[in-house]
Protein backbone atom coordinates (compact mmCIF):
# COMPACT_ATOMS: atom_id res chain seq x y z
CA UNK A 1 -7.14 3.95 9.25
CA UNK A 2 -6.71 4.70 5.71
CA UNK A 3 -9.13 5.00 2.35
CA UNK A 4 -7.93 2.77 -0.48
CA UNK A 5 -9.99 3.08 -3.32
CA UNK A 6 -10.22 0.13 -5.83
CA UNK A 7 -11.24 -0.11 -9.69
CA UNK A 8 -13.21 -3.31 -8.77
CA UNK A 9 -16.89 -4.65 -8.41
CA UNK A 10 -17.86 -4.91 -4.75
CA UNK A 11 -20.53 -7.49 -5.77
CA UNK A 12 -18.05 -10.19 -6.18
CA UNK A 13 -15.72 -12.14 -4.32
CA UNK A 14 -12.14 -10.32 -3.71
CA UNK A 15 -9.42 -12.16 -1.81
CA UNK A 16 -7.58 -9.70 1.05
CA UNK A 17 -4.51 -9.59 2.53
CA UNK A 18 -2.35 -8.22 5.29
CA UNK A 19 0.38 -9.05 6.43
CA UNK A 20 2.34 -7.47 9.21
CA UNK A 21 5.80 -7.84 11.42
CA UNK A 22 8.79 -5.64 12.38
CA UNK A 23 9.39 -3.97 8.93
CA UNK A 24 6.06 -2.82 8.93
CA UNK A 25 2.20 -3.80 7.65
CA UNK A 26 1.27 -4.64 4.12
CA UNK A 27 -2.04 -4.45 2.89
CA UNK A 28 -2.89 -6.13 -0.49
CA UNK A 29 -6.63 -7.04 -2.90
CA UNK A 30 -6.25 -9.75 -5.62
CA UNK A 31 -2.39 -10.17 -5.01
CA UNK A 32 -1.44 -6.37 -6.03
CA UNK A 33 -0.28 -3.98 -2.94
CA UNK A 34 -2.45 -1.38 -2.03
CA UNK A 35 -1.27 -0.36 0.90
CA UNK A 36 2.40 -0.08 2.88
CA UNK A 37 2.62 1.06 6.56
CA UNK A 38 5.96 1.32 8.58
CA UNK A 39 4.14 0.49 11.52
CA UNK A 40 2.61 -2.89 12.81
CA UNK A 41 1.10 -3.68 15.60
CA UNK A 42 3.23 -5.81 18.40
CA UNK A 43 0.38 -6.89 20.36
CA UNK A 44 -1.76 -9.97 19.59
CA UNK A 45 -5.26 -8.98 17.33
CA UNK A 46 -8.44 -9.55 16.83
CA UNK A 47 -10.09 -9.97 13.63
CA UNK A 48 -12.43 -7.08 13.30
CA UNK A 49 -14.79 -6.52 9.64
CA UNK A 50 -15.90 -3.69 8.87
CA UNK A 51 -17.66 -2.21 5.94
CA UNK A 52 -18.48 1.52 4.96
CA UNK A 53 -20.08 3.06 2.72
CA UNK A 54 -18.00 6.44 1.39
CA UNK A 55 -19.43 9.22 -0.57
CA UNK A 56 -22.36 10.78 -1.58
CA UNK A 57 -25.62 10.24 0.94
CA UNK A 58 -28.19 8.51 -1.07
CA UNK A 59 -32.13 9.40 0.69
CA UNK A 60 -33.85 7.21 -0.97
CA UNK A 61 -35.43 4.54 1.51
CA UNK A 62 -35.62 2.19 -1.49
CA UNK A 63 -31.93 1.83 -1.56
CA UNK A 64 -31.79 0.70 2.30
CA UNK A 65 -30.79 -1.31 3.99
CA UNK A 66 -27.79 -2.62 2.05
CA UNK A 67 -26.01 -5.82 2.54
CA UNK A 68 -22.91 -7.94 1.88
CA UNK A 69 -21.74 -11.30 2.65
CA UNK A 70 -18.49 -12.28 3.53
CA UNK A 71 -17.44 -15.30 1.49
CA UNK A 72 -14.62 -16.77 3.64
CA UNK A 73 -12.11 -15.88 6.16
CA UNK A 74 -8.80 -17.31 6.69
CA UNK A 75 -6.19 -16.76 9.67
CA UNK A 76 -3.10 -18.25 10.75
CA UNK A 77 -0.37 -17.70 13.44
CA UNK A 78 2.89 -17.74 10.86
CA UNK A 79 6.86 -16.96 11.39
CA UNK A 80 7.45 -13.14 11.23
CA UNK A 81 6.84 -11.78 7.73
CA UNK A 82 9.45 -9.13 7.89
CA UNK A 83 11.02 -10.55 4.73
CA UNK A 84 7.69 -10.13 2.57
CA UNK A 85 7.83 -6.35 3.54
């Protein structure tokens, strides 16, 4: 697990990526690379969404509970990516 964090508004749509294979895992937001990992997983997946909220504990009970939507999800079984990395 890592923390990437993004000049962008959460409120809108953002289009994710990651790509992995035997050179390693690439993690990208909007087309631009965010993230680069020598390792990748060599085991089939799941896919797993998961959102946090980092920083400062707001007590207010106004201000909860929060919410997003997911706007779409895409998968696809494709040829090793090892070139892309």
């Amino acid at each position: 697990m890592t923390e990437v964090v993004l000049p962008l508004n959460a409120s809108k749509p953002h289009t994710w990526t990651v790509l992995w294979g035997p050179s390693g895992t690439l993690i990208g937001c909007e087309g631009v690379v965010v993230k680069r990992s020598a390792q990748a997983p060599a085991y089939p997946l799941f896919l797993q969404i998961d959102l946090f909220e980092i920083g400062p504990r707001w007590d207010s009970p106004t201000r909860y509970p929060k919410t997003a939507r997911v706007h779409r999800v895409r998968g696809w079984d494709a040829a090793p990516v090892s070139d892309a990395l």
